[in-house]
PDB file of N, CA and C in Angstrom:
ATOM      1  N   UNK A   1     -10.392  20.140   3.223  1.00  0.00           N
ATOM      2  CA  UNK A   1      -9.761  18.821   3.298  1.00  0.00           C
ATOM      3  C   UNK A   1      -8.242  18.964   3.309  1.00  0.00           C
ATOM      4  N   UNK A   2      -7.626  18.199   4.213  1.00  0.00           N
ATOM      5  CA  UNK A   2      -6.411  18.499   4.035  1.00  0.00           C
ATOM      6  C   UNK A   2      -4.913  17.403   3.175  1.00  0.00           C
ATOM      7  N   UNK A   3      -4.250  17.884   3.226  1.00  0.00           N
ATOM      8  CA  UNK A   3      -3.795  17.098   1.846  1.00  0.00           C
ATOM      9  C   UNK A   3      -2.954  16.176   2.773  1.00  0.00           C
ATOM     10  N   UNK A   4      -3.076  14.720   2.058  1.00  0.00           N
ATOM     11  CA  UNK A   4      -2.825  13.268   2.581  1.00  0.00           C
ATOM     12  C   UNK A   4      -1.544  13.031   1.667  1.00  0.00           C
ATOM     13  N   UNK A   5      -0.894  13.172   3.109  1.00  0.00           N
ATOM     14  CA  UNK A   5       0.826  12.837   2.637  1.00  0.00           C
ATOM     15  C   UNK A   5       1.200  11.784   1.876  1.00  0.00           C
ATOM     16  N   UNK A   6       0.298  10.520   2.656  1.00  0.00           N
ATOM     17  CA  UNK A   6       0.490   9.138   2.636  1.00  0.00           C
ATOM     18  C   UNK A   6      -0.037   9.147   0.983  1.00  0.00           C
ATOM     19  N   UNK A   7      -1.107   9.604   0.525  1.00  0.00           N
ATOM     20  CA  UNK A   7      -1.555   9.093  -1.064  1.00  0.00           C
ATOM     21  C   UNK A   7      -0.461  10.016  -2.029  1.00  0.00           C
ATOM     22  N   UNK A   8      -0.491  11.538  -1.316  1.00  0.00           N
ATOM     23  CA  UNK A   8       0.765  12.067  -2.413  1.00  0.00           C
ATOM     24  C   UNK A   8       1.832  11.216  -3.120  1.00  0.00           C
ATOM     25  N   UNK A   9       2.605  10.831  -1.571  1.00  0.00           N
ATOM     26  CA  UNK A   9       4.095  10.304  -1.386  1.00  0.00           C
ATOM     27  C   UNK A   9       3.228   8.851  -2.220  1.00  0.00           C
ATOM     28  N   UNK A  10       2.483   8.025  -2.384  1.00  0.00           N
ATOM     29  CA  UNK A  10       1.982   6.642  -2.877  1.00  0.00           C
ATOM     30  C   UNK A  10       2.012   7.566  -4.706  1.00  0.00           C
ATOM     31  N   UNK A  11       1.473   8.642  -4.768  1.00  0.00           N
ATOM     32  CA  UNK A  11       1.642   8.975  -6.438  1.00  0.00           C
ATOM     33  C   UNK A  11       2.615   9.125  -7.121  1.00  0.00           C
ATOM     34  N   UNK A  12       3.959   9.855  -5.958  1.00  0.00           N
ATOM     35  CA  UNK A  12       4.860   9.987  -6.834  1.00  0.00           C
ATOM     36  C   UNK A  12       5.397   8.577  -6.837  1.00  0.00           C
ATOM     37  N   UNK A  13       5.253   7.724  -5.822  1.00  0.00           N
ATOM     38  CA  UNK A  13       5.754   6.088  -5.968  1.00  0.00           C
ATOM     39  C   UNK A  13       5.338   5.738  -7.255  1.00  0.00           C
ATOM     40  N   UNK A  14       4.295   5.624  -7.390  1.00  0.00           N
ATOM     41  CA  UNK A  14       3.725   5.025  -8.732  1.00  0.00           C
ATOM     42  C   UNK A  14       4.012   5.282 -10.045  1.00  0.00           C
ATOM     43  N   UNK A  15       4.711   6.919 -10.251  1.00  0.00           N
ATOM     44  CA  UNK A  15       5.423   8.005 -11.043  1.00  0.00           C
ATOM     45  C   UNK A  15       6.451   7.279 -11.411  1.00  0.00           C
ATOM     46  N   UNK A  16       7.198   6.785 -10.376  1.00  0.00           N
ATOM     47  CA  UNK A  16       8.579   6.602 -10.820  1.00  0.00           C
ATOM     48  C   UNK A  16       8.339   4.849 -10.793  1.00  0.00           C
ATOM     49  N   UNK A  17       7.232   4.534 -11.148  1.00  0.00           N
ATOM     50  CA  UNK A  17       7.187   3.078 -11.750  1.00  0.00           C
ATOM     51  C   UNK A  17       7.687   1.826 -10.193  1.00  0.00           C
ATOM     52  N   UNK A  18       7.629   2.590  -8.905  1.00  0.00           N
ATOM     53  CA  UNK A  18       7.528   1.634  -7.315  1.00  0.00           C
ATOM     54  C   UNK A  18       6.874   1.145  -7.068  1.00  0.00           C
ATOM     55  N   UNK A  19       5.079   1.405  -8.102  1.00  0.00           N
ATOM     56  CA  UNK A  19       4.062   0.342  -6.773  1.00  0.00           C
ATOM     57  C   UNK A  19       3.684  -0.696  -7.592  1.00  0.00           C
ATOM     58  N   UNK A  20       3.710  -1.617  -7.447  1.00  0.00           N
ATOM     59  CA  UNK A  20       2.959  -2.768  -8.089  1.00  0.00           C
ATOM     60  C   UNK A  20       1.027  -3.234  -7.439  1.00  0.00           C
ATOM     61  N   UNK A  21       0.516  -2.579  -8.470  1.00  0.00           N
ATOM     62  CA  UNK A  21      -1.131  -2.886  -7.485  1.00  0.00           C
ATOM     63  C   UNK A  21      -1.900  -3.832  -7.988  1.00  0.00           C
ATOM     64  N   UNK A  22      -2.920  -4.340  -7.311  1.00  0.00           N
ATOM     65  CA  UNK A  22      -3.525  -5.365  -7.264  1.00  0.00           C
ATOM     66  C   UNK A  22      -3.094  -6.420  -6.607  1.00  0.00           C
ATOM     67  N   UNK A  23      -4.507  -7.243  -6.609  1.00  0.00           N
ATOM     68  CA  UNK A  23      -3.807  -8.608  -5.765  1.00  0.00           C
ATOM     69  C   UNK A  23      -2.828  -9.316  -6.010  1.00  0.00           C
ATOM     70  N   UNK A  24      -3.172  -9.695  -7.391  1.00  0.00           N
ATOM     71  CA  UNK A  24      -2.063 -10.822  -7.662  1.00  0.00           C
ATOM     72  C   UNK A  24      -0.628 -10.191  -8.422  1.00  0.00           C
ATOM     73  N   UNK A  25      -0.546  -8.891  -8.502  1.00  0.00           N
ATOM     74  CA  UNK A  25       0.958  -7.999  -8.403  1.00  0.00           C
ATOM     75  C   UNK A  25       1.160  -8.180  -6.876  1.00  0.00           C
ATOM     76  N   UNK A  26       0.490  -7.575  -6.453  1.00  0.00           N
ATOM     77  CA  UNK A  26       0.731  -7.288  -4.689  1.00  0.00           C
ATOM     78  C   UNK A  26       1.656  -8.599  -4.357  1.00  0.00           C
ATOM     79  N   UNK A  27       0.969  -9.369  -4.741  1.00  0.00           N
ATOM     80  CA  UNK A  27       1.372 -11.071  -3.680  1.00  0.00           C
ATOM     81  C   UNK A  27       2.782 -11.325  -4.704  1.00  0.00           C
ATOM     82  N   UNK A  28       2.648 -11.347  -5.757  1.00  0.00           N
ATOM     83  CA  UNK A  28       4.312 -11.396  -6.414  1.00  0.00           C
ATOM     84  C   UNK A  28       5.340 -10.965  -5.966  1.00  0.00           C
ATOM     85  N   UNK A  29       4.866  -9.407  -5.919  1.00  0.00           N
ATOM     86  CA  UNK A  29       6.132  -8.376  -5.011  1.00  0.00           C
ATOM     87  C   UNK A  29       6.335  -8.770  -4.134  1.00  0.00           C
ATOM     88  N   UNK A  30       5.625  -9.164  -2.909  1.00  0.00           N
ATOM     89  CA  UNK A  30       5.944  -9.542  -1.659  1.00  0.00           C
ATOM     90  C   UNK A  30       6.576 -10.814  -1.576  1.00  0.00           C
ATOM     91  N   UNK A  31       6.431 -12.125  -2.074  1.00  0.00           N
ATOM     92  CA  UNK A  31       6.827 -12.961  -2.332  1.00  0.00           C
ATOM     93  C   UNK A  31       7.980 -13.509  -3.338  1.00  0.00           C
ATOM     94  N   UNK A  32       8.349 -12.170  -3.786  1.00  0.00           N
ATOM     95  CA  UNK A  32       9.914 -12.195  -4.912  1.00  0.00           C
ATOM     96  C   UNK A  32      10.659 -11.397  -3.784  1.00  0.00           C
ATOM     97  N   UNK A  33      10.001 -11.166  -3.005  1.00  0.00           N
ATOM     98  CA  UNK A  33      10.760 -10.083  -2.082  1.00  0.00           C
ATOM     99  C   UNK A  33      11.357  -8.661  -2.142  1.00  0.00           C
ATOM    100  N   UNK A  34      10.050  -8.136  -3.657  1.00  0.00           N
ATOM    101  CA  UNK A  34      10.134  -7.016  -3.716  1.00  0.00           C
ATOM    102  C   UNK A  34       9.483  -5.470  -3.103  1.00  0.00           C
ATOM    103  N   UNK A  35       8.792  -6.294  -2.232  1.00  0.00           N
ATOM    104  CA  UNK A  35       7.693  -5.368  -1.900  1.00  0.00           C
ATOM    105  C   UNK A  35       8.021  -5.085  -0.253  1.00  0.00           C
ATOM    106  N   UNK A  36       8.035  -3.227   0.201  1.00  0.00           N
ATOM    107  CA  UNK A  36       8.989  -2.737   0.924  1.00  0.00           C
ATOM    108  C   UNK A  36       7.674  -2.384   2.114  1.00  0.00           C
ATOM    109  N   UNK A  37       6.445  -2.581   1.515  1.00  0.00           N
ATOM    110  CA  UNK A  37       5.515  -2.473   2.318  1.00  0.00           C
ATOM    111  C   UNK A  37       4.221  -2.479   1.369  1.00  0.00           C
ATOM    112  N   UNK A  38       3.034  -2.804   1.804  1.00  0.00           N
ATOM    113  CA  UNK A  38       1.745  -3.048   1.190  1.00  0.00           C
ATOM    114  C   UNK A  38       0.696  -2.167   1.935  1.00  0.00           C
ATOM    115  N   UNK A  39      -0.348  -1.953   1.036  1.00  0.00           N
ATOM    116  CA  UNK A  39      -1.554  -1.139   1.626  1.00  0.00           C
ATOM    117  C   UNK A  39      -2.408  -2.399   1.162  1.00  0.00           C
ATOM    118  N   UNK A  40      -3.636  -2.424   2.036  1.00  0.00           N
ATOM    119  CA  UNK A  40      -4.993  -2.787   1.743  1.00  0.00           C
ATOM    120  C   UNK A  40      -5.801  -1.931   1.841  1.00  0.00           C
ATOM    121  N   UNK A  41      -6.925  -1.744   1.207  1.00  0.00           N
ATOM    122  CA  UNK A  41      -8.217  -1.026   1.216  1.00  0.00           C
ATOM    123  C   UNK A  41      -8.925  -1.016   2.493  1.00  0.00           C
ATOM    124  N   UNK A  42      -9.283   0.165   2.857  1.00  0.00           N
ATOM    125  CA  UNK A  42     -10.082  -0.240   4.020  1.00  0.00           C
ATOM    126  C   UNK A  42     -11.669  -1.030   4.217  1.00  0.00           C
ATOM    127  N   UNK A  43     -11.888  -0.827   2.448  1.00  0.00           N
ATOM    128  CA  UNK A  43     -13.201  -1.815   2.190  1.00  0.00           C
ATOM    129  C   UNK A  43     -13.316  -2.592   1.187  1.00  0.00           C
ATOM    130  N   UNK A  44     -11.448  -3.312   1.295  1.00  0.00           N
ATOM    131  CA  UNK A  44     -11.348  -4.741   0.470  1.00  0.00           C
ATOM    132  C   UNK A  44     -11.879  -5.690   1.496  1.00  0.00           C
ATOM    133  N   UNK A  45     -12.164  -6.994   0.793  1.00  0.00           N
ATOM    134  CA  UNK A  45     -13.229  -8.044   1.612  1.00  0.00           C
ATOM    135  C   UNK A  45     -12.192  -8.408   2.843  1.00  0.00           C
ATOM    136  N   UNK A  46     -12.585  -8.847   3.705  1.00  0.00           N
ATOM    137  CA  UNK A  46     -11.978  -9.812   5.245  1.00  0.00           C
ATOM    138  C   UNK A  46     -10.959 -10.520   4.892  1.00  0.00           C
ATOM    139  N   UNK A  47     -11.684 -11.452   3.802  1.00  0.00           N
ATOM    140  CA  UNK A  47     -10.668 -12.080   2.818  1.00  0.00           C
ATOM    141  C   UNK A  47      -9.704 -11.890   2.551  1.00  0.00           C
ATOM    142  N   UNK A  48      -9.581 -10.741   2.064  1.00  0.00           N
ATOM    143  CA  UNK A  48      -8.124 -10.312   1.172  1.00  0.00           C
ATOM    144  C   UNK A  48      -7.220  -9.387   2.501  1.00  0.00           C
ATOM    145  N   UNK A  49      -8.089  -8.699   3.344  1.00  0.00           N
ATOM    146  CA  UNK A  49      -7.351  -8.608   4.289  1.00  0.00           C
ATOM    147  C   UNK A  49      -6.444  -9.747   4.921  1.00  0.00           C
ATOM    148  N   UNK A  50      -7.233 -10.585   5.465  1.00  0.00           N
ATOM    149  CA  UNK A  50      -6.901 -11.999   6.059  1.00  0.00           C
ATOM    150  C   UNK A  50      -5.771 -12.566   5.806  1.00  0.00           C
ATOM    151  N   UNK A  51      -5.642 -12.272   3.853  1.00  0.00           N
ATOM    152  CA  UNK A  51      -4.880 -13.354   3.367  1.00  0.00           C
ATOM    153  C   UNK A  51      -3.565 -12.180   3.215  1.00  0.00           C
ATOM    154  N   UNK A  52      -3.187 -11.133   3.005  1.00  0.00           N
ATOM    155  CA  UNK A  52      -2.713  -9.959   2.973  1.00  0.00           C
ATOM    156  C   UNK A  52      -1.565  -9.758   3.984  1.00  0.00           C
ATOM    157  N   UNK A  53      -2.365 -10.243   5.478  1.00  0.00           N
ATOM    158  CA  UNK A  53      -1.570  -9.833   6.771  1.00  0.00           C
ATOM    159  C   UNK A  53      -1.362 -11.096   7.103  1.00  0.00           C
ATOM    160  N   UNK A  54      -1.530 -12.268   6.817  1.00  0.00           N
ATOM    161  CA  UNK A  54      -0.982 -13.648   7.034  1.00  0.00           C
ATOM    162  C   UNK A  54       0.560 -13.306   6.050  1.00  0.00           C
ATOM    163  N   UNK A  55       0.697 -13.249   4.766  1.00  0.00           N
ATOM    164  CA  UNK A  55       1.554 -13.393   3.569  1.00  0.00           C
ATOM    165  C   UNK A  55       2.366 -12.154   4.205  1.00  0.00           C
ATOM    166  N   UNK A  56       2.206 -10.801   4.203  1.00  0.00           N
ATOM    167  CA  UNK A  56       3.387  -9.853   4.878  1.00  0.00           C
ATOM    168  C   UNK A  56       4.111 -10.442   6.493  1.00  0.00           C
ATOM    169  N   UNK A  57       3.070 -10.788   7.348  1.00  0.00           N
ATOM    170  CA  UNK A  57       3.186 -11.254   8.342  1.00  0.00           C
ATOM    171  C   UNK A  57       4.911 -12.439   8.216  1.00  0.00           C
ATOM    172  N   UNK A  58       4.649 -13.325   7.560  1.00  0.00           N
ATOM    173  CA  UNK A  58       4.902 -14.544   7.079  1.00  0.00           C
ATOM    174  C   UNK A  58       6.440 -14.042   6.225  1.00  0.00           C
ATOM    175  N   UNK A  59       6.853 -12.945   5.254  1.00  0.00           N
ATOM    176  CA  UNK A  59       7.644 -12.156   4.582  1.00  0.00           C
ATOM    177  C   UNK A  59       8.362 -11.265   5.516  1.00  0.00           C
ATOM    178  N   UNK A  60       7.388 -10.809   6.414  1.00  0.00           N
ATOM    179  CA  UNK A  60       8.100  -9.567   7.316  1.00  0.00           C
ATOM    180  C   UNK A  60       7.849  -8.559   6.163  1.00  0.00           C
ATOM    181  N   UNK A  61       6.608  -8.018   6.038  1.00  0.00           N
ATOM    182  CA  UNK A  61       6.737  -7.019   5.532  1.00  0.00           C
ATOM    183  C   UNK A  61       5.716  -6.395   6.322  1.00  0.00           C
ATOM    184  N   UNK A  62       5.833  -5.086   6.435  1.00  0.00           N
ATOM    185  CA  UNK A  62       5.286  -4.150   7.140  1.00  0.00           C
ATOM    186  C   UNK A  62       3.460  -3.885   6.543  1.00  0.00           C
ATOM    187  N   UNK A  63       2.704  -4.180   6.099  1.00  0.00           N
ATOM    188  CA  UNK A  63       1.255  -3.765   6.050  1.00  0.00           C
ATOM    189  C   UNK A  63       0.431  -3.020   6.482  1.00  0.00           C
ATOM    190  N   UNK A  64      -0.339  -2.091   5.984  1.00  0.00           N
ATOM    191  CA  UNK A  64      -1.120  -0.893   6.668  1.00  0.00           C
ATOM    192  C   UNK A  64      -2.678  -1.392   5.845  1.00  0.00           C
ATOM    193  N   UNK A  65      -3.674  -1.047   6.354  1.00  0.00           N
ATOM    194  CA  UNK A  65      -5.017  -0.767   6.132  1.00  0.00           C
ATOM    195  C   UNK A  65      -5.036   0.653   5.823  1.00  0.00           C
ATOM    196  N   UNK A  66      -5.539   0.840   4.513  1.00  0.00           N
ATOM    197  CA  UNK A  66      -5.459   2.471   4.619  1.00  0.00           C
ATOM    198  C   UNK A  66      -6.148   2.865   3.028  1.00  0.00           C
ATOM    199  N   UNK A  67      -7.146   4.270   3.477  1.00  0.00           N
ATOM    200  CA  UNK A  67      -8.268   4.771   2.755  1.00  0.00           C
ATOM    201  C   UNK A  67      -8.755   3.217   2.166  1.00  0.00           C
ATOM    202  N   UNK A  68      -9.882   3.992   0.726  1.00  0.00           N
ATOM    203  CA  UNK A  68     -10.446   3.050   0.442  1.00  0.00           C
ATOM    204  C   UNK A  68     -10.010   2.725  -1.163  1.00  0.00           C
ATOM    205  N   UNK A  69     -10.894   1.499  -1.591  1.00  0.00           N
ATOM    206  CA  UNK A  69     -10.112   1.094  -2.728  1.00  0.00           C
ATOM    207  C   UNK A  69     -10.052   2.317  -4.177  1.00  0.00           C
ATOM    208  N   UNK A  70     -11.220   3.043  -3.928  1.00  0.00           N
ATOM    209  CA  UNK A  70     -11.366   4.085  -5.227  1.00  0.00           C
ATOM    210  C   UNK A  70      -9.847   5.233  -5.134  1.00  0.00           C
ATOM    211  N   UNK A  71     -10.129   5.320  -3.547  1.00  0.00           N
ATOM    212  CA  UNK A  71      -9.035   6.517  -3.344  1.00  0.00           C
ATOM    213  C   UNK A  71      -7.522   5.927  -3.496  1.00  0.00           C
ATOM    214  N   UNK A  72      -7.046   4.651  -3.085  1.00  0.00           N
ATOM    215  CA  UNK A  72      -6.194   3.887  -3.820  1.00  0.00           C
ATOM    216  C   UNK A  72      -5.823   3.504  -5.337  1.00  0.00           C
ATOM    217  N   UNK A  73      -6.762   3.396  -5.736  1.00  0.00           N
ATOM    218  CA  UNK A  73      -6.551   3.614  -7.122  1.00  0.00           C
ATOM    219  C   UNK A  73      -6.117   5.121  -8.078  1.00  0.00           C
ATOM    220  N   UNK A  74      -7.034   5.976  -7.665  1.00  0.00           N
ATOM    221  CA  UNK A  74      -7.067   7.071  -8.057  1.00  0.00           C
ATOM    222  C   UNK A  74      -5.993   8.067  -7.727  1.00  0.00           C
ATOM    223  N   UNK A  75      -5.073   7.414  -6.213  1.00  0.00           N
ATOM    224  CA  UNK A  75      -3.763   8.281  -6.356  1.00  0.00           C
ATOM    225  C   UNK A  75      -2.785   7.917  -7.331  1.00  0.00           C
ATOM    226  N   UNK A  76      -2.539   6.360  -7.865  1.00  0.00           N
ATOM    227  CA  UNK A  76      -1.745   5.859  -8.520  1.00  0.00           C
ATOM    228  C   UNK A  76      -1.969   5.833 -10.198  1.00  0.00           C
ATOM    229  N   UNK A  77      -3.013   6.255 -10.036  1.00  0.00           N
ATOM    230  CA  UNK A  77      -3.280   6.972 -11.099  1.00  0.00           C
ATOM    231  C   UNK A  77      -4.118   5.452 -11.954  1.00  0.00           C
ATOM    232  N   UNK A  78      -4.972   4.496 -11.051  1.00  0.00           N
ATOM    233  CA  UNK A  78      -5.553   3.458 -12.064  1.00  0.00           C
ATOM    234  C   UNK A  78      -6.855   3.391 -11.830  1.00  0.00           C
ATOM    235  N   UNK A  79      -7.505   1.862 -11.999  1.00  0.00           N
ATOM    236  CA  UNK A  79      -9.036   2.152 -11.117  1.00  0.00           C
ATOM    237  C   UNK A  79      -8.941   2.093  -9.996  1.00  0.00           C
ATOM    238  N   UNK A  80     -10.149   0.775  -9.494  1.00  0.00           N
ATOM    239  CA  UNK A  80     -10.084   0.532  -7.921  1.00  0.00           C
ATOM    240  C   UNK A  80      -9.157  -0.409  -7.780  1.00  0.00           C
ATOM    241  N   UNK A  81      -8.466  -0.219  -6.520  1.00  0.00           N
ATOM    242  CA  UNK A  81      -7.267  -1.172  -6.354  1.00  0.00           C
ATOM    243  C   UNK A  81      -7.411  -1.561  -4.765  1.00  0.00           C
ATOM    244  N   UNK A  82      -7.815  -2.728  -4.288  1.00  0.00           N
ATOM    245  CA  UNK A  82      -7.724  -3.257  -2.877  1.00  0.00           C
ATOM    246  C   UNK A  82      -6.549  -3.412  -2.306  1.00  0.00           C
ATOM    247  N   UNK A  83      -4.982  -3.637  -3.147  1.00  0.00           N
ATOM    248  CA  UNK A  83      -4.024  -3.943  -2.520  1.00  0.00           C
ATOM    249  C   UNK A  83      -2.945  -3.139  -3.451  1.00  0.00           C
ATOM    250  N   UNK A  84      -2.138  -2.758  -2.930  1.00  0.00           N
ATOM    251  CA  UNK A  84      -0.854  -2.409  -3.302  1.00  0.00           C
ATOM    252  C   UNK A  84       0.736  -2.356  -3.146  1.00  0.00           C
ATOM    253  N   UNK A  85       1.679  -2.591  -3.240  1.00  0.00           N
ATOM    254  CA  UNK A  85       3.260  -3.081  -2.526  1.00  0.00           C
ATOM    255  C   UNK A  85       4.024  -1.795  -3.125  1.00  0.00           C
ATOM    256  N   UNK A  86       4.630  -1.419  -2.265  1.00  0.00           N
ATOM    257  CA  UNK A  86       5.494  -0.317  -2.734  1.00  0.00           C
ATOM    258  C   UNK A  86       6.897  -1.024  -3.005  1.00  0.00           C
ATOM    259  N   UNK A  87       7.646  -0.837  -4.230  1.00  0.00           N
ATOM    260  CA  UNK A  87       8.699  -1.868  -4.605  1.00  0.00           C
ATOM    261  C   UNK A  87      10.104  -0.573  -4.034  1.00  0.00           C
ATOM    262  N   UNK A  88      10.418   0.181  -3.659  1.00  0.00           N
ATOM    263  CA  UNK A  88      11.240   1.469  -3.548  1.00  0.00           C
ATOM    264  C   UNK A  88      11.490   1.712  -2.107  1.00  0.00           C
ATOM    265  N   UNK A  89      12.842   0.664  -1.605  1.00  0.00           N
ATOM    266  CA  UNK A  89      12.985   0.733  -0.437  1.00  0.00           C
ATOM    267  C   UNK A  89      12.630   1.789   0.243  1.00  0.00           C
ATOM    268  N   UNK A  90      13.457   3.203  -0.117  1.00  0.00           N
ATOM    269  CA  UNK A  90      13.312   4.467   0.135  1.00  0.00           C
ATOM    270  C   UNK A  90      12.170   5.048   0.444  1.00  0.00           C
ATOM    271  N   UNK A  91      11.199   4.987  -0.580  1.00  0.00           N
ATOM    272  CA  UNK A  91       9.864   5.810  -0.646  1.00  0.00           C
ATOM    273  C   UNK A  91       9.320   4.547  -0.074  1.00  0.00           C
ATOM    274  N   UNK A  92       9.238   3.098   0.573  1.00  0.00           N
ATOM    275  CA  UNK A  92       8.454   2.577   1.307  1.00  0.00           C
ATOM    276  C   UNK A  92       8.542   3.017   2.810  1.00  0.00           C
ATOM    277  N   UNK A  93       9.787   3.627   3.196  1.00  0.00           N
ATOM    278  CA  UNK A  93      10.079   3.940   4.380  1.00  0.00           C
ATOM    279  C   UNK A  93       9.434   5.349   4.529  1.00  0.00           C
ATOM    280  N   UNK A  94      10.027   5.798   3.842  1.00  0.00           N
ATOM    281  CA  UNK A  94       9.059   7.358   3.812  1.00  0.00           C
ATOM    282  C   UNK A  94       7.695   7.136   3.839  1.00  0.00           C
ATOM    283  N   UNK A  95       7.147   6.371   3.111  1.00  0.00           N
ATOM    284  CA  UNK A  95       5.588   6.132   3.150  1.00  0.00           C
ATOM    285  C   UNK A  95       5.049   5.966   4.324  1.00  0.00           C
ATOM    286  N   UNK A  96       5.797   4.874   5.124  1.00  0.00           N
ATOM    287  CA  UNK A  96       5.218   4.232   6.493  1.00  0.00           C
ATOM    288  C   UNK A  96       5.582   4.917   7.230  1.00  0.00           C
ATOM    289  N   UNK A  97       6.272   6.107   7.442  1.00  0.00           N
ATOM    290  CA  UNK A  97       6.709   7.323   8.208  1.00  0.00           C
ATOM    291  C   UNK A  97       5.453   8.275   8.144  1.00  0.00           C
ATOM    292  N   UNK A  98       4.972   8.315   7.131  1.00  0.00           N
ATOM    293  CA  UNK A  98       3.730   9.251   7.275  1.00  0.00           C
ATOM    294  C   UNK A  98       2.777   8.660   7.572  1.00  0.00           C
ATOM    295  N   UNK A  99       2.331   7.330   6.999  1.00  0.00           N
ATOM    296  CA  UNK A  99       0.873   6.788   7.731  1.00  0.00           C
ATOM    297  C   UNK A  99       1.131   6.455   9.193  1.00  0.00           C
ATOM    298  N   UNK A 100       2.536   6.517   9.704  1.00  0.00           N
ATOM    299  CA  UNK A 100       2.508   6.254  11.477  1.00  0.00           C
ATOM    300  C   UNK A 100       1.726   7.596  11.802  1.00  0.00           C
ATOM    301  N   UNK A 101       2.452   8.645  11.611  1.00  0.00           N
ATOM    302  CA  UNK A 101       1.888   9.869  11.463  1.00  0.00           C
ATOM    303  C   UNK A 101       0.274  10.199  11.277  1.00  0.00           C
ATOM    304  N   UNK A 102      -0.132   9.491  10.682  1.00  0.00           N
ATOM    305  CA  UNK A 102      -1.717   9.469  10.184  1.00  0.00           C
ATOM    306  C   UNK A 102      -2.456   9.285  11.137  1.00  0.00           C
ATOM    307  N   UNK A 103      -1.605   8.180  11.499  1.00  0.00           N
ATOM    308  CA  UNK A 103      -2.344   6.987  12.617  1.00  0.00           C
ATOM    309  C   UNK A 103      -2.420   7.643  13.549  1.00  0.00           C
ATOM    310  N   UNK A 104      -1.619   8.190  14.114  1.00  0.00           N
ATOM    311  CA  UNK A 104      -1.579   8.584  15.408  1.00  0.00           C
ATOM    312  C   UNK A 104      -2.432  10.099  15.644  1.00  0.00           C
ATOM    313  N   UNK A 105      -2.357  10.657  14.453  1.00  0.00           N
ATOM    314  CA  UNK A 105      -2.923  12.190  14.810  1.00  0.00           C
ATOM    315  C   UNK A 105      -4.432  11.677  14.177  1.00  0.00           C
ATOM    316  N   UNK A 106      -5.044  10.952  13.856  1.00  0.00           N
ATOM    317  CA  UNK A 106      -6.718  10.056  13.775  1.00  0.00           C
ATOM    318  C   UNK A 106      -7.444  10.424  14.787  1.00  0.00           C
TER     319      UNK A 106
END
């Protein structure tokens, strides 16, 4: 297996106290206008997708679909987590630099 930039670079975010997870963190950050980019689960409900990429959409914040909720949780070191906002201008840019990366070599 090879090692996933995108969850590393999301642990040390979480290390230095950048991600705010869960839904109703998620939607705060984004909506205080702290949140530099968001993940969803790839098997959080339609729903929360739906409502996720309407609200970044709507903010201008950048949003990715990406792994699933256990493996989201478990890089940031919590449980399962469907949504997450990276608050760290810096390491949000870096982040979305590697999941373009992801994306494309898929």
């Amino acid at each position: 297996m090879k090692i996933d930039r995108v969850l590393s670079m999301l642990g040390i975010a979480a290390k230095s106290g950048s991600v705010a997870s869960g839904e109703f963190s998620t939607e705060k950050a984004v909506k205080e206008g702290k949140a530099y980019l968001v993940l969803v689960a790839s098997d959080a409900s339609d729903n929360t997708v739906k409502m996720f990429r309407n609200m970044t959409d709507f903010y201008r914040v950048p949003m990715y679909v990406y792994a699933d909720k256990e493996t989201l949780g478990h890089f940031i070191g919590k449980e399962f987590r469907a949504s997450l906002a990276v608050t760290n201008e810096g390491l949000a840019h870096a982040i979305e630099e590697k999941l373009k990366q992801a994306i494309t070599t898929e």
